[in-house]
Protein backbone atom coordinates (compact mmCIF):
# COMPACT_ATOMS: atom_id res chain seq x y z
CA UNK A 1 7.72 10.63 15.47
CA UNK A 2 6.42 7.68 17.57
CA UNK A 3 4.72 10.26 19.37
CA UNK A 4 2.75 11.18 16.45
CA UNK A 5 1.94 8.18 15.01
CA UNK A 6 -0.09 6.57 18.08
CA UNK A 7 -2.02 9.73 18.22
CA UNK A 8 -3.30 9.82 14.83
CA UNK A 9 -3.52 5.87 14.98
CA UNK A 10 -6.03 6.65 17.93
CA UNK A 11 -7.69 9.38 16.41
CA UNK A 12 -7.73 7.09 13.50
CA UNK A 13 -9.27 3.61 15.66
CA UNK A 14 -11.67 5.86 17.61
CA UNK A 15 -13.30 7.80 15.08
CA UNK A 16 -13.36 4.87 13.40
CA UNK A 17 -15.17 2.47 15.41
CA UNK A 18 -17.76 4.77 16.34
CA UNK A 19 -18.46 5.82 12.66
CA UNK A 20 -18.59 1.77 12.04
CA UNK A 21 -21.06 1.73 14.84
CA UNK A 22 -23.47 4.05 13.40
CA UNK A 23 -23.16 2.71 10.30
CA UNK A 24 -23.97 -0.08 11.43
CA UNK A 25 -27.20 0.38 13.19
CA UNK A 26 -28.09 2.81 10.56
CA UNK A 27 -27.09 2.01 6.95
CA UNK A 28 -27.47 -1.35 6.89
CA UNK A 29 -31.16 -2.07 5.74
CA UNK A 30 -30.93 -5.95 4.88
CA UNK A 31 -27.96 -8.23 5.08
CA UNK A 32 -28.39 -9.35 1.80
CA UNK A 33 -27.98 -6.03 -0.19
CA UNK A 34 -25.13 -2.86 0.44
CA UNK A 35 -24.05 -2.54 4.30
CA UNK A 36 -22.45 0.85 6.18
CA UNK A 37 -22.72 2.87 2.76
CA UNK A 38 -26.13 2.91 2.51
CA UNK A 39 -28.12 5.85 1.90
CA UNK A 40 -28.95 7.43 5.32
CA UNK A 41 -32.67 7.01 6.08
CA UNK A 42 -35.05 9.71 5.59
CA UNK A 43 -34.90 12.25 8.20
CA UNK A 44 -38.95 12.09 8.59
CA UNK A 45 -37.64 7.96 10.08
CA UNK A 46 -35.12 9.36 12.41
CA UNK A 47 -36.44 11.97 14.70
CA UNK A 48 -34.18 14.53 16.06
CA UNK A 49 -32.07 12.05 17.74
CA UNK A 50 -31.51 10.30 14.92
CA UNK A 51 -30.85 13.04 12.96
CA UNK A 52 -28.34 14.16 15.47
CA UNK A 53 -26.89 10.63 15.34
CA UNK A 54 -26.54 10.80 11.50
CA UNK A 55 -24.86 14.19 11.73
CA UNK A 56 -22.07 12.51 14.09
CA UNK A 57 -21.70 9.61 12.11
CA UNK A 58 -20.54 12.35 9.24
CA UNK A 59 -18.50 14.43 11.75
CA UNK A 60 -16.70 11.15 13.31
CA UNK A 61 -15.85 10.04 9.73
CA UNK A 62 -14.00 13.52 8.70
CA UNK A 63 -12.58 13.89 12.67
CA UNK A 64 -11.17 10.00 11.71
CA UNK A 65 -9.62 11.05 8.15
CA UNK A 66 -8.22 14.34 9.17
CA UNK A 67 -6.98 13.84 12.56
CA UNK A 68 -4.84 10.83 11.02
CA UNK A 69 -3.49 13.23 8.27
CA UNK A 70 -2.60 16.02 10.71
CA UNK A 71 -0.07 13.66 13.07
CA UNK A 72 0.88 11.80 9.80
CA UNK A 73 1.73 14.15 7.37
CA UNK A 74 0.79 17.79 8.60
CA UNK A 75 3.00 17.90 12.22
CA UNK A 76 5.80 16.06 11.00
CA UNK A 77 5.92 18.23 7.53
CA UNK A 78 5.95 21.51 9.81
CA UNK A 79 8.70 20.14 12.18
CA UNK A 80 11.01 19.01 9.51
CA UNK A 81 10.32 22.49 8.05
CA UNK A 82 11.05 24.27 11.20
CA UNK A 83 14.65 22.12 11.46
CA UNK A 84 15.07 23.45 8.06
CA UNK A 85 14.65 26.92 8.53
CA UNK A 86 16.66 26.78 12.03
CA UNK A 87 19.92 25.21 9.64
């Protein structure tokens, strides 16, 4: 279970920092207002590399959520219910 657990918790860090850098640089307009949950800018700003950006500051997000779940809750659940069935 060890096993597991430090590979969603690096799924989890990676993701995770890299989605906090693009947020970063790209939702956070002032420091006085809201910071890395800002509205994206407008795609006529960005350019193609910045809409490409954007895009894997969405993808990194859900890769950082789901990757977590699966070696948290989703492998363990299907080897405790393999055990279960081989009893």
């Amino acid at each position: 279970m060890a096993d597991e657990f430090i590979k969603g918790f690096g799924i989890l860090t990676t993701a995770g920092l890299g989605w906090l850098m693009i947020a970063a640089t790209y939702n956070t307009p002032s420091f006085e207002g809201q910071q890395l949950t800002a509205p994206n800018p407008s795609p006529e700003t960005l350019g193609v590399y910045g809409q490409l950006i954007v895009l894997l500051k969405d993808v990194l997000f859900w890769v950082a959520i789901l990757g977590a779940l699966t070696f948290w809750v989703v492998i363990p659940a299907i080897e405790q219910a393999r055990e279960a069935l081989a009893e």
